[in-house]
PDB file of N, CA and C in Angstrom:
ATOM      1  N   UNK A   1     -13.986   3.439 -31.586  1.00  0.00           N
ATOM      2  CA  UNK A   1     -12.742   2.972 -31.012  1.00  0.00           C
ATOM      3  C   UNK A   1     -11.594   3.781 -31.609  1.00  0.00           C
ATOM      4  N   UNK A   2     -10.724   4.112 -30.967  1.00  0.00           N
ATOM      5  CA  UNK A   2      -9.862   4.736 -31.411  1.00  0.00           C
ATOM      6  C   UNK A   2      -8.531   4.046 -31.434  1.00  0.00           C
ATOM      7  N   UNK A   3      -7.463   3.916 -32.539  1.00  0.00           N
ATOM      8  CA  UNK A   3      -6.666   3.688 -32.447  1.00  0.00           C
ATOM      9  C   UNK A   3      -5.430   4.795 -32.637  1.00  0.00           C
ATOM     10  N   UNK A   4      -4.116   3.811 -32.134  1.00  0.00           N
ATOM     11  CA  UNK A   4      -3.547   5.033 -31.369  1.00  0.00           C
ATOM     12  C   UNK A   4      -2.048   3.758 -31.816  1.00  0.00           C
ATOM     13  N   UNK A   5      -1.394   4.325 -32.691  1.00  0.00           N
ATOM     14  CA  UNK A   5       0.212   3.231 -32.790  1.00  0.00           C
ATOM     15  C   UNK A   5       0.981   4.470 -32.053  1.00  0.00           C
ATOM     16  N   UNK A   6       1.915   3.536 -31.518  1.00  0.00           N
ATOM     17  CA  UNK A   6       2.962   4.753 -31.229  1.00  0.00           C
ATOM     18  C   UNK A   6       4.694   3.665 -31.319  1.00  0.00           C
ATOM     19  N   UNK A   7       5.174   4.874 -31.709  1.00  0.00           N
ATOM     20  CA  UNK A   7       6.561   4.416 -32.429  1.00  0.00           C
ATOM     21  C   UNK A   7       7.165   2.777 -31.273  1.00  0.00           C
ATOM     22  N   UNK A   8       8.468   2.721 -31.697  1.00  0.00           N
ATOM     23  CA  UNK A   8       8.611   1.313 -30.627  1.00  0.00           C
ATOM     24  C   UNK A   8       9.562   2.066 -29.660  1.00  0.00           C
ATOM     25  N   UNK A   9      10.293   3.817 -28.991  1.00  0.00           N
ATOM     26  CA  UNK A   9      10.811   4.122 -28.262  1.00  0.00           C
ATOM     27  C   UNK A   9       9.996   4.991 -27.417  1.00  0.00           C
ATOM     28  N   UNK A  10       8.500   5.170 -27.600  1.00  0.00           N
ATOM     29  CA  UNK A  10       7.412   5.593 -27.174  1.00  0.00           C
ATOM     30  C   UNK A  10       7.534   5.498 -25.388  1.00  0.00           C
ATOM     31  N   UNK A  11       8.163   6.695 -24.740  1.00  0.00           N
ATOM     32  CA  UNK A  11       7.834   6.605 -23.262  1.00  0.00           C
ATOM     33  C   UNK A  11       9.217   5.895 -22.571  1.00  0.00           C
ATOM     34  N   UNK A  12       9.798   5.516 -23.360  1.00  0.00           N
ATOM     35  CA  UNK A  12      11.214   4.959 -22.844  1.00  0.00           C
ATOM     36  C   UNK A  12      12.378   5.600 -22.419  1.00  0.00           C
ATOM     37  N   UNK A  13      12.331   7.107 -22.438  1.00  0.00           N
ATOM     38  CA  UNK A  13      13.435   7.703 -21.977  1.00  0.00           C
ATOM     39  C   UNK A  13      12.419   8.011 -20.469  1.00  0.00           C
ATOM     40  N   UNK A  14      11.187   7.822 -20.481  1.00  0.00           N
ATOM     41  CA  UNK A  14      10.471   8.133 -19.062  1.00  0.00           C
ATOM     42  C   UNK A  14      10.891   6.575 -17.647  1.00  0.00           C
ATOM     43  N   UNK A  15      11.403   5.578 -18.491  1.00  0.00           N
ATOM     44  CA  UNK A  15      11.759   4.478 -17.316  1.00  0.00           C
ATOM     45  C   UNK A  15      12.813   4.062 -17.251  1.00  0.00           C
ATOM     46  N   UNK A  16      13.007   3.452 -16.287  1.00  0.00           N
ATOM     47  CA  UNK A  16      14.180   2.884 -15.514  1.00  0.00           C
ATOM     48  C   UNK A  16      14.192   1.951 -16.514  1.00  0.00           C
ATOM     49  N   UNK A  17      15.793   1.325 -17.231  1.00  0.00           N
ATOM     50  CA  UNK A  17      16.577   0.849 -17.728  1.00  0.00           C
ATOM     51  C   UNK A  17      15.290   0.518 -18.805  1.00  0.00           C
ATOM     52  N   UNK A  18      14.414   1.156 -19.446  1.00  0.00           N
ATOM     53  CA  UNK A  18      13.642   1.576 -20.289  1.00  0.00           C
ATOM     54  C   UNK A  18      12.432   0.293 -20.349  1.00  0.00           C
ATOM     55  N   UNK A  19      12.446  -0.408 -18.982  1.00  0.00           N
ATOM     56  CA  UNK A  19      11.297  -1.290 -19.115  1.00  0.00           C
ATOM     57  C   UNK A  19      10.735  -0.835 -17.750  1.00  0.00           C
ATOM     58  N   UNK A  20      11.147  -0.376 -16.473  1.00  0.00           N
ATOM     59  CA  UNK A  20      10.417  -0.231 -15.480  1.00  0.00           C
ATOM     60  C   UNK A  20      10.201   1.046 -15.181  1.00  0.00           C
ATOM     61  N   UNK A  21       8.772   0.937 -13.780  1.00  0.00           N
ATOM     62  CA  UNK A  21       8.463   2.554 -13.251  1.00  0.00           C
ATOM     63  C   UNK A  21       9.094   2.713 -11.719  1.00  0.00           C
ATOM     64  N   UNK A  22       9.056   3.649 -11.646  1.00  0.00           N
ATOM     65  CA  UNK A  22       9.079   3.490 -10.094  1.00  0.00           C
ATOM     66  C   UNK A  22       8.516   2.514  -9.043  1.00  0.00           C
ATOM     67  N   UNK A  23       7.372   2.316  -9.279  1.00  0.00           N
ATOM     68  CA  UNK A  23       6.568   1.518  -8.561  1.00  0.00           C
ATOM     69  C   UNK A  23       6.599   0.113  -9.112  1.00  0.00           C
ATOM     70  N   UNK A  24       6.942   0.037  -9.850  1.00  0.00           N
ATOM     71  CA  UNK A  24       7.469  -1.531 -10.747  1.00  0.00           C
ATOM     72  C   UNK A  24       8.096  -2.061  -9.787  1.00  0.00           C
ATOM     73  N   UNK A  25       9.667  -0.806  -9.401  1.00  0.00           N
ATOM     74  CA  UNK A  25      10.345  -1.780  -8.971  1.00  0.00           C
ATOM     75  C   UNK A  25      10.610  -2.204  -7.741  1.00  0.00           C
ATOM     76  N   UNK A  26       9.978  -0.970  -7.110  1.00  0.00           N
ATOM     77  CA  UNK A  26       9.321  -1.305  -5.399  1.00  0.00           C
ATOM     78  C   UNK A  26       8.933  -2.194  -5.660  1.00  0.00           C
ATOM     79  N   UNK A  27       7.431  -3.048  -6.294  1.00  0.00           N
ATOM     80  CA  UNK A  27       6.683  -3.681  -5.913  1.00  0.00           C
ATOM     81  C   UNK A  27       7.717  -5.243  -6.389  1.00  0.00           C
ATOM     82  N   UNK A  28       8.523  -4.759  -7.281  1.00  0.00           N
ATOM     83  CA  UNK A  28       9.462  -5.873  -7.398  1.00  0.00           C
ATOM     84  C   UNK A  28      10.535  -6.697  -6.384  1.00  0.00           C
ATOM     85  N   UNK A  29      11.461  -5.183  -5.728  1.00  0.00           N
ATOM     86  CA  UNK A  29      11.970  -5.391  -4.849  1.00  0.00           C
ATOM     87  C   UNK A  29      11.335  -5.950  -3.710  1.00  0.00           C
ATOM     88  N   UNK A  30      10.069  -5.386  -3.269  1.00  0.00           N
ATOM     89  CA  UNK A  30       9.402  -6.142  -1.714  1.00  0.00           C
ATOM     90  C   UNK A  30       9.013  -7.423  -2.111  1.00  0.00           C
ATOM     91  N   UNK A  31       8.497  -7.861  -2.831  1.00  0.00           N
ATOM     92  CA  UNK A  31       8.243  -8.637  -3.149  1.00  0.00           C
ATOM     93  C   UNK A  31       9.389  -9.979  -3.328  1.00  0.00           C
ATOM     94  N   UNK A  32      10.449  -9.825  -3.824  1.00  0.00           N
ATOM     95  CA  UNK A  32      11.638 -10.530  -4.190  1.00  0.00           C
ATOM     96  C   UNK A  32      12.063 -11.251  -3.288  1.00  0.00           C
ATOM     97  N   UNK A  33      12.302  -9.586  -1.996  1.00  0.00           N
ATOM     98  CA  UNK A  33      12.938  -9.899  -0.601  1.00  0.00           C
ATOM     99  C   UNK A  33      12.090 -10.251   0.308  1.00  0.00           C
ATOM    100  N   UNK A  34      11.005 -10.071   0.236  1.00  0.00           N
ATOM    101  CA  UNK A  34      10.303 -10.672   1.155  1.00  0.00           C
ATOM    102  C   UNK A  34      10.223 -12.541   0.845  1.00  0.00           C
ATOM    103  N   UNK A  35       9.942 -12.803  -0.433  1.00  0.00           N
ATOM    104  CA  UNK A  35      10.050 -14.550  -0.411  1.00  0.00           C
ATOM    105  C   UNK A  35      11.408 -14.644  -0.287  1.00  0.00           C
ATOM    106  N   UNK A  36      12.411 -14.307  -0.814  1.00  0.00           N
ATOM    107  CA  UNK A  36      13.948 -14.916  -0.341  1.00  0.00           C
ATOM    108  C   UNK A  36      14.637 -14.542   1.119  1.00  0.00           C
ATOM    109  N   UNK A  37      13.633 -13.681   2.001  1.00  0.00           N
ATOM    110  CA  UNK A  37      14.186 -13.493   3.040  1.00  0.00           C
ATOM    111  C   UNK A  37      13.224 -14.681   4.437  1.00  0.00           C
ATOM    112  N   UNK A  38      11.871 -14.478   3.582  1.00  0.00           N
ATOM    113  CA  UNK A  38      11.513 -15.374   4.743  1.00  0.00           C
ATOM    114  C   UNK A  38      11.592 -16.784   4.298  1.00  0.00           C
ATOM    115  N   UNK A  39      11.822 -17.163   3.332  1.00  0.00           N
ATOM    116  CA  UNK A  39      12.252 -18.622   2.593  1.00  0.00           C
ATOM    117  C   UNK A  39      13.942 -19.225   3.539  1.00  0.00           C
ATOM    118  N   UNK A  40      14.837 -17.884   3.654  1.00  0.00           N
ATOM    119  CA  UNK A  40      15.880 -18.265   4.271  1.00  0.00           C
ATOM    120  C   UNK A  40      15.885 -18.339   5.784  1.00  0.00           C
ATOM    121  N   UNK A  41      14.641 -17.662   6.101  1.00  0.00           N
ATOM    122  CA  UNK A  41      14.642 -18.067   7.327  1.00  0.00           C
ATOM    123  C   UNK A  41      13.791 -19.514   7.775  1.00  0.00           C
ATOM    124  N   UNK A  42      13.083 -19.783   7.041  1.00  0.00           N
ATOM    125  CA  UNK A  42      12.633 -20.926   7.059  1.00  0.00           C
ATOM    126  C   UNK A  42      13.423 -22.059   7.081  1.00  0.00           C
ATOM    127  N   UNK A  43      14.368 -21.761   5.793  1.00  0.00           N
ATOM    128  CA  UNK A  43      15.131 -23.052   5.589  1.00  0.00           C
ATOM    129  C   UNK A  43      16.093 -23.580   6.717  1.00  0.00           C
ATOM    130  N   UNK A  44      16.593 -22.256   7.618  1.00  0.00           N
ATOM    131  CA  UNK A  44      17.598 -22.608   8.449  1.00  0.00           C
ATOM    132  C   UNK A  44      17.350 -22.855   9.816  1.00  0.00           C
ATOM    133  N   UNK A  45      15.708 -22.367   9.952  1.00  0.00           N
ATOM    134  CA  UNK A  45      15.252 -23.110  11.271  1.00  0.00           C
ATOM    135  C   UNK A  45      15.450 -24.384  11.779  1.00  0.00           C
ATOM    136  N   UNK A  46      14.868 -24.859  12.975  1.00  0.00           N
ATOM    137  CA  UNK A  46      14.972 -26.168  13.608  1.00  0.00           C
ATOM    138  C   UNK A  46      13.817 -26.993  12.860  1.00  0.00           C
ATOM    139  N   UNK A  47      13.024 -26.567  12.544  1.00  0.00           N
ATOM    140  CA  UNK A  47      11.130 -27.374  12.774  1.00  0.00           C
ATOM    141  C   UNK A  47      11.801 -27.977  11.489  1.00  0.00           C
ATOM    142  N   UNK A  48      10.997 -28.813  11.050  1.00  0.00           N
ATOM    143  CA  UNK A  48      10.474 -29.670   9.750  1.00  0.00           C
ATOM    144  C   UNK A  48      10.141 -29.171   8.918  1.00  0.00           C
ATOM    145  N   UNK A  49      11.051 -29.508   7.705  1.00  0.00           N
ATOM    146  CA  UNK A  49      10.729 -28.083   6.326  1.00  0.00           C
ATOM    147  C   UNK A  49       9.738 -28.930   5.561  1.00  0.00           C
ATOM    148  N   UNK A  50       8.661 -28.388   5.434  1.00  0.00           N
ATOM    149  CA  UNK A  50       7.540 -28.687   4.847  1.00  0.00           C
ATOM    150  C   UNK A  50       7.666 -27.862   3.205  1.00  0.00           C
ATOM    151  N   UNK A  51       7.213 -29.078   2.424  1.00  0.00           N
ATOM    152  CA  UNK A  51       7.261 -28.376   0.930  1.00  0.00           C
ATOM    153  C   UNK A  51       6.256 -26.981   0.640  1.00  0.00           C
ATOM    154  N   UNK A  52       4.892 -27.937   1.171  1.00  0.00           N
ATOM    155  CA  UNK A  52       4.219 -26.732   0.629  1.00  0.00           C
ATOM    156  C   UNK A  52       4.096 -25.204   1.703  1.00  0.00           C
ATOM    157  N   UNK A  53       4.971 -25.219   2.553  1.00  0.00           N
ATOM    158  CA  UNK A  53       4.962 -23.466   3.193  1.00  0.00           C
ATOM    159  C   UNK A  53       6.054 -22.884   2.250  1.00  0.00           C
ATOM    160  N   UNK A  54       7.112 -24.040   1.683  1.00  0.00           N
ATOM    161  CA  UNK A  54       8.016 -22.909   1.062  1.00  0.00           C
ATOM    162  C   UNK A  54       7.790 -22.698  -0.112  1.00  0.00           C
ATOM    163  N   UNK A  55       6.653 -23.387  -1.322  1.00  0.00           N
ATOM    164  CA  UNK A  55       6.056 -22.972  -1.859  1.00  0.00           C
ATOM    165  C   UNK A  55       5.243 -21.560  -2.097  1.00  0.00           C
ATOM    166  N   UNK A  56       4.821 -21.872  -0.369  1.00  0.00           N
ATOM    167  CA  UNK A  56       3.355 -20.391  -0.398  1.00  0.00           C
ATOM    168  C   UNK A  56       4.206 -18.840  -0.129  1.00  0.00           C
ATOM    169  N   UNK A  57       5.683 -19.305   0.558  1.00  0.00           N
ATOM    170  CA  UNK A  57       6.665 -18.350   0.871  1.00  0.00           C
ATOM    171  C   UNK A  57       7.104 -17.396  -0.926  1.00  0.00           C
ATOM    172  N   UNK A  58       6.763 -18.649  -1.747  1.00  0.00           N
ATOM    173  CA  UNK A  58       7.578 -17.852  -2.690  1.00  0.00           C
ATOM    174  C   UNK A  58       6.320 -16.945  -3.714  1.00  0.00           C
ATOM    175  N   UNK A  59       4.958 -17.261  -2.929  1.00  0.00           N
ATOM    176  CA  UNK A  59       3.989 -16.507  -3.968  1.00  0.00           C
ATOM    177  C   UNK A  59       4.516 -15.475  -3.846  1.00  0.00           C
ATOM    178  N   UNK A  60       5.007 -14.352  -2.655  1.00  0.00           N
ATOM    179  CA  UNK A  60       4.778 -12.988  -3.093  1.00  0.00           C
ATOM    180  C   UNK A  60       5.735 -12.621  -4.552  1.00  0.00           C
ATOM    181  N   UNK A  61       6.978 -13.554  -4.760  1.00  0.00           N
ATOM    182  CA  UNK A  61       8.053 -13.492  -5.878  1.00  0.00           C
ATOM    183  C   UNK A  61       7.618 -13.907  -7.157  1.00  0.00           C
ATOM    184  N   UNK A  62       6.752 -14.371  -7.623  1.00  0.00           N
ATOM    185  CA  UNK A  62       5.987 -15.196  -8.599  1.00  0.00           C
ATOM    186  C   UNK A  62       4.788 -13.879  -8.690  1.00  0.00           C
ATOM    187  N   UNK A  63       4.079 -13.231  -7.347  1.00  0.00           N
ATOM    188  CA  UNK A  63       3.359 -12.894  -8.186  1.00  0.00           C
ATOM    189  C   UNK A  63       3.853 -11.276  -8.555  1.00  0.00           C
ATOM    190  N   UNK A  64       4.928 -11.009  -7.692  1.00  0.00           N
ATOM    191  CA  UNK A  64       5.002  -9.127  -7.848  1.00  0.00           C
ATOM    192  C   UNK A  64       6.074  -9.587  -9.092  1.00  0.00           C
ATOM    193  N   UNK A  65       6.613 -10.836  -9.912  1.00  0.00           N
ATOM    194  CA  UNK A  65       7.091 -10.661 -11.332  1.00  0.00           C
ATOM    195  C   UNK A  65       6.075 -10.971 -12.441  1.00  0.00           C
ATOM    196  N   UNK A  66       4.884 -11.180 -11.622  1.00  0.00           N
ATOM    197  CA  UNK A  66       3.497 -11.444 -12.719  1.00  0.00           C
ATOM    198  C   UNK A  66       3.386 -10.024 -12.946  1.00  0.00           C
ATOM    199  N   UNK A  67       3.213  -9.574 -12.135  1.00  0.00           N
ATOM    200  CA  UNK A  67       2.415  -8.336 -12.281  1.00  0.00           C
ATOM    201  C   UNK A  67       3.305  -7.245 -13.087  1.00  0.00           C
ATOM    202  N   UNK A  68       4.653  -6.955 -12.974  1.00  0.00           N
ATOM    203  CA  UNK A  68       5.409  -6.480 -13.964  1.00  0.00           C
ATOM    204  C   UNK A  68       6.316  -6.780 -15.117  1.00  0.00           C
ATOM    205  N   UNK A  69       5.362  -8.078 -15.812  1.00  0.00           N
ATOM    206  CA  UNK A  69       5.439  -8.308 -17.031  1.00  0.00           C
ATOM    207  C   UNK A  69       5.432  -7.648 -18.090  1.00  0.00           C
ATOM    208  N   UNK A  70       6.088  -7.551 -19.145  1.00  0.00           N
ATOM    209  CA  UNK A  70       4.935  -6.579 -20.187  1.00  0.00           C
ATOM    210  C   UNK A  70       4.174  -6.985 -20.917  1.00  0.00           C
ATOM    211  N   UNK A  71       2.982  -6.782 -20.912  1.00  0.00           N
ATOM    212  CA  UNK A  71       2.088  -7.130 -21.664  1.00  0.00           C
ATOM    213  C   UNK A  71       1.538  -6.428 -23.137  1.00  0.00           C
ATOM    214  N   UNK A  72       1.341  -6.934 -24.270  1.00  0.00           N
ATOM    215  CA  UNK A  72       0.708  -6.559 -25.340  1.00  0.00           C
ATOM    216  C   UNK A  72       0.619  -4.719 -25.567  1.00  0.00           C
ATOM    217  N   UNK A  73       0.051  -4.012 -25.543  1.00  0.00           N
ATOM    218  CA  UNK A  73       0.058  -2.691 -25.748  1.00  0.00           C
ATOM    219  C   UNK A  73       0.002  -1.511 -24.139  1.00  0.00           C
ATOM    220  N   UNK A  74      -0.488  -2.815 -23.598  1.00  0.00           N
ATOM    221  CA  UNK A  74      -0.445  -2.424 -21.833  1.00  0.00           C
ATOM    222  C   UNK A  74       0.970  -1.969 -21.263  1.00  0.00           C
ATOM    223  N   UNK A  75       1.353  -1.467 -20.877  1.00  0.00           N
ATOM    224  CA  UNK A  75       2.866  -1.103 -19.758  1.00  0.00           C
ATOM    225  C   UNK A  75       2.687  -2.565 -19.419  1.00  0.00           C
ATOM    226  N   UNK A  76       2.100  -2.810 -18.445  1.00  0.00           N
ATOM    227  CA  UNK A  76       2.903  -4.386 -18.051  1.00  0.00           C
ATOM    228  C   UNK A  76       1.211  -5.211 -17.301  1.00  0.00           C
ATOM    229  N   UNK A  77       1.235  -6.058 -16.588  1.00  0.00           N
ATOM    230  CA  UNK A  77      -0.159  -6.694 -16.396  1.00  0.00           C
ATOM    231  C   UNK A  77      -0.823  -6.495 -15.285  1.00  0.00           C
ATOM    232  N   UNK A  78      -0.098  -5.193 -14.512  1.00  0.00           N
ATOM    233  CA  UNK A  78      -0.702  -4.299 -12.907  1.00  0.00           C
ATOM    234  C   UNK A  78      -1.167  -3.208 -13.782  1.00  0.00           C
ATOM    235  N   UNK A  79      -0.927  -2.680 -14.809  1.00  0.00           N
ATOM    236  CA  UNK A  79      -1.781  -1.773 -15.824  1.00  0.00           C
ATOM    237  C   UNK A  79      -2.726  -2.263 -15.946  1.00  0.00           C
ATOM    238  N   UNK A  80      -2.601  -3.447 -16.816  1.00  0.00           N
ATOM    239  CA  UNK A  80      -3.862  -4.190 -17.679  1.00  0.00           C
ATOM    240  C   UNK A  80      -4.911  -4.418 -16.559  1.00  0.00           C
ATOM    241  N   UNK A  81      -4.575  -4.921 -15.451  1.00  0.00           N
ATOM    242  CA  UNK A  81      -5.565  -5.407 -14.234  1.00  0.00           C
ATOM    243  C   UNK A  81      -6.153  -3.744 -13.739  1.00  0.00           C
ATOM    244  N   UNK A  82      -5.867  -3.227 -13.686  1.00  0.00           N
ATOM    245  CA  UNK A  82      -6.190  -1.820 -13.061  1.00  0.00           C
ATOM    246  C   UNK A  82      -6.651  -1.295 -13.845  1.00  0.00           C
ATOM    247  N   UNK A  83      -6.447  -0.818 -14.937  1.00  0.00           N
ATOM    248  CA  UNK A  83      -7.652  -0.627 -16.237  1.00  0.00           C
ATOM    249  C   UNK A  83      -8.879  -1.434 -16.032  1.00  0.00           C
ATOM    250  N   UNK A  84      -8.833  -2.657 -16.245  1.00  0.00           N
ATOM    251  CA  UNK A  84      -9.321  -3.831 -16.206  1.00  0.00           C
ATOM    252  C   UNK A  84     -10.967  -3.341 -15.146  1.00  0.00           C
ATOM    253  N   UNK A  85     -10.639  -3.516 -14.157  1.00  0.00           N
ATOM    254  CA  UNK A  85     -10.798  -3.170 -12.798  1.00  0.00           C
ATOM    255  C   UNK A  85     -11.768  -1.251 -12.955  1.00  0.00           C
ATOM    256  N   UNK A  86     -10.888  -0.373 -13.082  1.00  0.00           N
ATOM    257  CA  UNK A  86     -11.364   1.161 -13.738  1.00  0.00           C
ATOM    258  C   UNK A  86     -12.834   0.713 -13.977  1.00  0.00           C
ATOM    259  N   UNK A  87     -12.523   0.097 -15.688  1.00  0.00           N
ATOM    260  CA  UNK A  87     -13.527   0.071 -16.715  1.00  0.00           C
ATOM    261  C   UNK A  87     -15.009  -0.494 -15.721  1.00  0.00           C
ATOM    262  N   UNK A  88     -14.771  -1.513 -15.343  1.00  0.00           N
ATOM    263  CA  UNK A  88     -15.470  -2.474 -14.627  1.00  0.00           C
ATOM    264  C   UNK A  88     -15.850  -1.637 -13.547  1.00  0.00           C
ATOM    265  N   UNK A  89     -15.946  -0.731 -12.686  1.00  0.00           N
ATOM    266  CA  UNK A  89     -15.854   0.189 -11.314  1.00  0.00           C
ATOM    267  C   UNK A  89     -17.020   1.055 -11.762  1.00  0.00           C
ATOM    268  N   UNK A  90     -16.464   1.986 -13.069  1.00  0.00           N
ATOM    269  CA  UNK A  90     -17.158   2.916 -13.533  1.00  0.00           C
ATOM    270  C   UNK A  90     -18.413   3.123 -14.451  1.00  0.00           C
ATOM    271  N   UNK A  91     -19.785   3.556 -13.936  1.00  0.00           N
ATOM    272  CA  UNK A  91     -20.868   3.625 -14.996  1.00  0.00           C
ATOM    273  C   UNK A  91     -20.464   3.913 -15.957  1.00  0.00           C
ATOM    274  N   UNK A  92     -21.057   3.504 -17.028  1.00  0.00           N
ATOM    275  CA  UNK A  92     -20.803   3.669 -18.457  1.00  0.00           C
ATOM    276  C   UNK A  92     -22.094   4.665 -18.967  1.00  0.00           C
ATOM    277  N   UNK A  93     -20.929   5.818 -19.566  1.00  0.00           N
ATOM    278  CA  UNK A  93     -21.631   7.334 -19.573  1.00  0.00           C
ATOM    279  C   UNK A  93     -21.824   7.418 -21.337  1.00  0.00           C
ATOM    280  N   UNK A  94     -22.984   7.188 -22.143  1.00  0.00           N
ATOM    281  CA  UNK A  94     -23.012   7.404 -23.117  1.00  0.00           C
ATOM    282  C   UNK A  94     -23.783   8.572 -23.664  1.00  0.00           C
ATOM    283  N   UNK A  95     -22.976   9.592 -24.613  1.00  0.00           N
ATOM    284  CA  UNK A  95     -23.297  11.233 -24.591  1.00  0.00           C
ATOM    285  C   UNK A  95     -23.805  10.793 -26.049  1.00  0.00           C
ATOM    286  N   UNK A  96     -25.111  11.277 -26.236  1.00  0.00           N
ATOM    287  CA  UNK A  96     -25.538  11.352 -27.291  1.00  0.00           C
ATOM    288  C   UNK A  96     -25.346  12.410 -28.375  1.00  0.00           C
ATOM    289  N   UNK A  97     -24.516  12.369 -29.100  1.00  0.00           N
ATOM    290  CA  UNK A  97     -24.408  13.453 -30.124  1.00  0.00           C
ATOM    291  C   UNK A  97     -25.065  13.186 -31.744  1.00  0.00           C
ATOM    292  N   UNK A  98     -26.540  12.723 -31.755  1.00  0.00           N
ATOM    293  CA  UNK A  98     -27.610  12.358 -32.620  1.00  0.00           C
ATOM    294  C   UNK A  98     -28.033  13.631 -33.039  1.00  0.00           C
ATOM    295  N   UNK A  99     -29.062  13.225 -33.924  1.00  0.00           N
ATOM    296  CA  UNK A  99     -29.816  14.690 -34.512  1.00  0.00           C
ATOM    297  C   UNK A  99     -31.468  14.207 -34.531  1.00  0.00           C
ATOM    298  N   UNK A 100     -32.132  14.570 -33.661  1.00  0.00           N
ATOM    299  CA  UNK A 100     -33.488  13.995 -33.129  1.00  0.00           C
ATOM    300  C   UNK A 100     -34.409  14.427 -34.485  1.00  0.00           C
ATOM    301  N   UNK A 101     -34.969  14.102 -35.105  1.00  0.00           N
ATOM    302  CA  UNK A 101     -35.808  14.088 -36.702  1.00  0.00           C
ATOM    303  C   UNK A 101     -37.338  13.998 -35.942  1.00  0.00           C
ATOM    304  N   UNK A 102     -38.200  14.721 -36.051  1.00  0.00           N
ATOM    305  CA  UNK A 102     -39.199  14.798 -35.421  1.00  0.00           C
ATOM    306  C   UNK A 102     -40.538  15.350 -36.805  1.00  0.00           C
ATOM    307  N   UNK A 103     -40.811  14.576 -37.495  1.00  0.00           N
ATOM    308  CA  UNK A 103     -41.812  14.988 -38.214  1.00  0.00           C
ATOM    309  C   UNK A 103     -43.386  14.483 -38.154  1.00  0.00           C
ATOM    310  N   UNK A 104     -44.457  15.706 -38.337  1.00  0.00           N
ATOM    311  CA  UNK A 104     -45.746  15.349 -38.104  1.00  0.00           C
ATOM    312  C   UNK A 104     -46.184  14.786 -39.093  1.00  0.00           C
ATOM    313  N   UNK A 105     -47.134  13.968 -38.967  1.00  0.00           N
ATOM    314  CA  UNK A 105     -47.780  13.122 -40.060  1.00  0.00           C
ATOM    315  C   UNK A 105     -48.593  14.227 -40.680  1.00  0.00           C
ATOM    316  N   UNK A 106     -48.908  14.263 -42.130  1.00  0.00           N
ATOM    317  CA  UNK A 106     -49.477  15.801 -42.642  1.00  0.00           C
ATOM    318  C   UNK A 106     -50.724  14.350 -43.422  1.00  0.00           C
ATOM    319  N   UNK A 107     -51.888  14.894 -42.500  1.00  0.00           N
ATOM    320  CA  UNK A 107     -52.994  14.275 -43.028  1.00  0.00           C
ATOM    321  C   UNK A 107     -53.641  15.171 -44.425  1.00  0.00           C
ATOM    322  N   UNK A 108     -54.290  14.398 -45.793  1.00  0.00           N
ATOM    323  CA  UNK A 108     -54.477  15.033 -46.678  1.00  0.00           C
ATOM    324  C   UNK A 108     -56.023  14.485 -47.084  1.00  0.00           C
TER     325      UNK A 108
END
C-alpha cells in the first residue's frame, strides 16, 4: 500500500473557488435547476399538490449536492463512487516479482 500525504493547498489553484471542478459544477447547476424549476412549476399549477411528488422533484438537488461533497482523502463522493466502481469493474492483475528457489533433493 502506498501512502501518499500531500500538503493541505494540494491541487487548489487547479479549482474553482478552490473546492470545485468543472464538472462539479455542471452537475451541480443541472441538478439545482432542474428540482427548483420543476418544483416551481408544480407548485403553481392547478392539480392538487401532493407531498410526496414534490419530495421526488427535489431528489435530483439532494443528490447532485451528495455527490459533490468532499469526502475524506477523495475530491468529493462522485470520485469515491467511481473509483469505487473502477476497482470493482477491473480484474485484479497480480505481477509476481518472487525469486522461484528450485532445489533437488541430493540422495546420499
Amino acid at each position: 500500500m502506498i501512502r501518499f500525504y500531500s500538503p493541505s493547498n494540494f491541487k487548489k489553484s487547479r479549482l474553482i473557488a478552490r473546492r470545485f471542478r468543472i464538472i462539479d459544477l455542471i452537475l451541480l447547476i443541472v441538478g439545482w435547476t432542474f428540482s427548483i424549476v420543476s418544483n416551481l412549476f408544480y407548485l403553481t399549477s392547478d392539480l392538487s399538490i401532493h407531498p410526496g411528488i414534490f419530495f421526488l422533484l427535489l431528489v435530483p438537488l439532494v443528490a447532485s449536492t451528495f455527490l459533490v461533497v468532499p469526502y475524506s482523502t477523495y475530491h468529493n463522493m462522485m470520485e469515491y463512487i467511481i473509483l469505487k466502481i473502477r476497482i470493482m469493474k477491473e480484474p485484479k492483475k497480480y505481477i509476481w516479482e518472487g525469486i522461484y528457489k528450485y532445489e533437488e533433493k541430493i540422495e546420499s
